[in-house]
C-alpha atoms as a PDB file:
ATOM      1  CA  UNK A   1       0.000   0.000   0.000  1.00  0.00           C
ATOM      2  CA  UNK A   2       1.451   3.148  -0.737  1.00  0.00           C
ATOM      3  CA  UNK A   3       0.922   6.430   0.303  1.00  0.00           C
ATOM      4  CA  UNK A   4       0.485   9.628  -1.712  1.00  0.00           C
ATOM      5  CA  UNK A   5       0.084  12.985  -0.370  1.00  0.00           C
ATOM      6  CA  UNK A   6      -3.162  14.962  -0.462  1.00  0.00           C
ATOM      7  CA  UNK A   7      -2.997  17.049  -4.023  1.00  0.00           C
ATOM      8  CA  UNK A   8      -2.870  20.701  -1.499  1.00  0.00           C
ATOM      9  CA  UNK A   9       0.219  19.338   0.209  1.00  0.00           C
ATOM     10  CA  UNK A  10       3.494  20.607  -0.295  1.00  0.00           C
ATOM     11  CA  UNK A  11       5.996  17.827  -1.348  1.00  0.00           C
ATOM     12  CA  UNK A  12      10.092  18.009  -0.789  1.00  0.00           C
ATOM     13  CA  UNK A  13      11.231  19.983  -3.940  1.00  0.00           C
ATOM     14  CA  UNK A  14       8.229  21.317  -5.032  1.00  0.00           C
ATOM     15  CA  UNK A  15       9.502  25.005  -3.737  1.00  0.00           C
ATOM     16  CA  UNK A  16      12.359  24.549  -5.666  1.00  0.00           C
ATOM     17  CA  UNK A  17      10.684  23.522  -8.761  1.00  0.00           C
ATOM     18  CA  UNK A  18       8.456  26.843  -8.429  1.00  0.00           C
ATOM     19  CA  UNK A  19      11.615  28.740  -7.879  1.00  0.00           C
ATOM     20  CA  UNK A  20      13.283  27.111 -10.750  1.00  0.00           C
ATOM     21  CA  UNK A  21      10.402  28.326 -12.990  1.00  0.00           C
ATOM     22  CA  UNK A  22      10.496  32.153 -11.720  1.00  0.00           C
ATOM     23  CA  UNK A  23      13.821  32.130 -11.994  1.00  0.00           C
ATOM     24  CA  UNK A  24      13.904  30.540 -15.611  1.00  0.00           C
ATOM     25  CA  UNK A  25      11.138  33.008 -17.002  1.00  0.00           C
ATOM     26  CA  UNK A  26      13.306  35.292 -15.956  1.00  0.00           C
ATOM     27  CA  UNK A  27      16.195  34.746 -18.081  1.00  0.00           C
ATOM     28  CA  UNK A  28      14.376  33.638 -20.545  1.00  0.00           C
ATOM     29  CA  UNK A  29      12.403  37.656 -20.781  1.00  0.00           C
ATOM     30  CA  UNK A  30      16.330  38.616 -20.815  1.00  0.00           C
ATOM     31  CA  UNK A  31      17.131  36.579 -23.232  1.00  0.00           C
ATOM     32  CA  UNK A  32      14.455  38.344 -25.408  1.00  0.00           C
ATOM     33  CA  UNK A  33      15.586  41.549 -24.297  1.00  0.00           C
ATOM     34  CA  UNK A  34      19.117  41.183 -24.762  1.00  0.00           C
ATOM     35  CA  UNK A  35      18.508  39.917 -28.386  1.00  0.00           C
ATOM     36  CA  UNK A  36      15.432  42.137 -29.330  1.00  0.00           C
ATOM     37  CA  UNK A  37      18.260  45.131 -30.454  1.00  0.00           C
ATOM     38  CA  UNK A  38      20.338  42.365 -33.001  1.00  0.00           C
ATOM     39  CA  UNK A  39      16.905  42.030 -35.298  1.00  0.00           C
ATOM     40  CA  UNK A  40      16.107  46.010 -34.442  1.00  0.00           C
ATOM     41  CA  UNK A  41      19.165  47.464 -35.497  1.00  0.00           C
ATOM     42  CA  UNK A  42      19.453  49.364 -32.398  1.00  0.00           C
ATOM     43  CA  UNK A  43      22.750  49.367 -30.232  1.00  0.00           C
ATOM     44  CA  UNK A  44      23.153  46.214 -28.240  1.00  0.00           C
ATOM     45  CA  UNK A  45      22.842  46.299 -24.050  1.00  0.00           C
ATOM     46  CA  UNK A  46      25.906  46.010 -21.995  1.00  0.00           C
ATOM     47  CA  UNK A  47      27.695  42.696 -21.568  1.00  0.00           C
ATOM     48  CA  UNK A  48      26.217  42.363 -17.804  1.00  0.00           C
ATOM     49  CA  UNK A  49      23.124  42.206 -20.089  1.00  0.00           C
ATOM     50  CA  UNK A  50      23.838  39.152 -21.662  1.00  0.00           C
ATOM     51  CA  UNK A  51      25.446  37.735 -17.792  1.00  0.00           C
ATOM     52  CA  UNK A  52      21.625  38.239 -16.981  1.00  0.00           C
ATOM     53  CA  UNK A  53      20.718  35.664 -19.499  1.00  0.00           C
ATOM     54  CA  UNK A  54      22.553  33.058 -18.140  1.00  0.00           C
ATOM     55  CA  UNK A  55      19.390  32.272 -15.296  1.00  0.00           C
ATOM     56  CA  UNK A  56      17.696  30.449 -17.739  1.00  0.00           C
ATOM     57  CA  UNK A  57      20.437  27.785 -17.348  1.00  0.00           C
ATOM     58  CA  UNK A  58      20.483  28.530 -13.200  1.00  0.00           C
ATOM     59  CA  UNK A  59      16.932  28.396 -13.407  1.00  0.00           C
ATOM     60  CA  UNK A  60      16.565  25.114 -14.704  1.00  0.00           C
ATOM     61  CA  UNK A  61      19.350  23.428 -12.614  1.00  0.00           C
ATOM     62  CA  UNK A  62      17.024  24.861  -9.735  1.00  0.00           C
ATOM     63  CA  UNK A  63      14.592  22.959 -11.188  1.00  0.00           C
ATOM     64  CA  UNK A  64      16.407  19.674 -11.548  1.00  0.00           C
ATOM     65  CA  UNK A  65      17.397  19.600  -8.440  1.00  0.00           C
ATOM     66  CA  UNK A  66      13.667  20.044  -7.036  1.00  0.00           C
ATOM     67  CA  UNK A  67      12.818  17.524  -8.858  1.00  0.00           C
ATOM     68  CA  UNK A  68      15.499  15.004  -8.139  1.00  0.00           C
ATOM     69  CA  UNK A  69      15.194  15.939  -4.204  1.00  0.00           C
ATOM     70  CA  UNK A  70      11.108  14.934  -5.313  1.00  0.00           C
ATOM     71  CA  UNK A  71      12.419  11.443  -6.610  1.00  0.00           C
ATOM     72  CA  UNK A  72      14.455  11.023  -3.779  1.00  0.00           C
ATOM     73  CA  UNK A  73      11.731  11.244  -1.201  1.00  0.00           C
ATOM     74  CA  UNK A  74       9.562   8.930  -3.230  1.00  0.00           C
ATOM     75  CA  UNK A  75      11.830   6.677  -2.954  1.00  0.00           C
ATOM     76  CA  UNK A  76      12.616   6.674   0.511  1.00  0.00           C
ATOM     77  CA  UNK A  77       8.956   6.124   1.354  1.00  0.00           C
ATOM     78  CA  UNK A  78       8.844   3.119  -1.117  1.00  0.00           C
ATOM     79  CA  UNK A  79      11.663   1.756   0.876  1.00  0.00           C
ATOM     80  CA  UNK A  80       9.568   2.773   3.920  1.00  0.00           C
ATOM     81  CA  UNK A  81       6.684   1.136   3.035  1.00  0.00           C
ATOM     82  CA  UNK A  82       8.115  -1.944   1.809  1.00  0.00           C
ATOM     83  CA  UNK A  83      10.090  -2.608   5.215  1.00  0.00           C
ATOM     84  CA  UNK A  84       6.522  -2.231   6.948  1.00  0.00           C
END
């Protein structure tokens, strides 16, 4: 018999997932910022512009590693419930 939490409960990595996202939205609205002025023909941002761009990749390492922490509580309460 297993166990699953209620759908309104809050699971181990789930705040890091959500912070993942947030965090990946916003490199990815840099990341159309930063390369809006190539197709526009205006002059291009700063280079701490384009360092900005980089939390898409931060963002969704945050991400993985909600969702691996996730997995790894699943697990242990599949071990958990097997020993029982």
């Amino acid at each position: 018999m297993t166990v699953t939490p209620h759908s309104d409960e809050a699971r181990p990595g789930d705040g890091l997932v959500k912070a993942g996202g947030i965090v990946f939205i916003a490199g990815a609205v840099a990341t159309l910022a930063t390369m809006a002025p190539l197709f526009l023909d205006v002059d291009p941002f700063p280079p701490y512009a384009w360092a900005v761009c980089m939390l898409m990749g931060v963002g969704f390492a945050i991400s993985a590693a909600g969702v691996l922490r996730s997995a790894a509580a699943e697990r242990r309460a599949a071990r958990a419930s097997q020993a029982a």
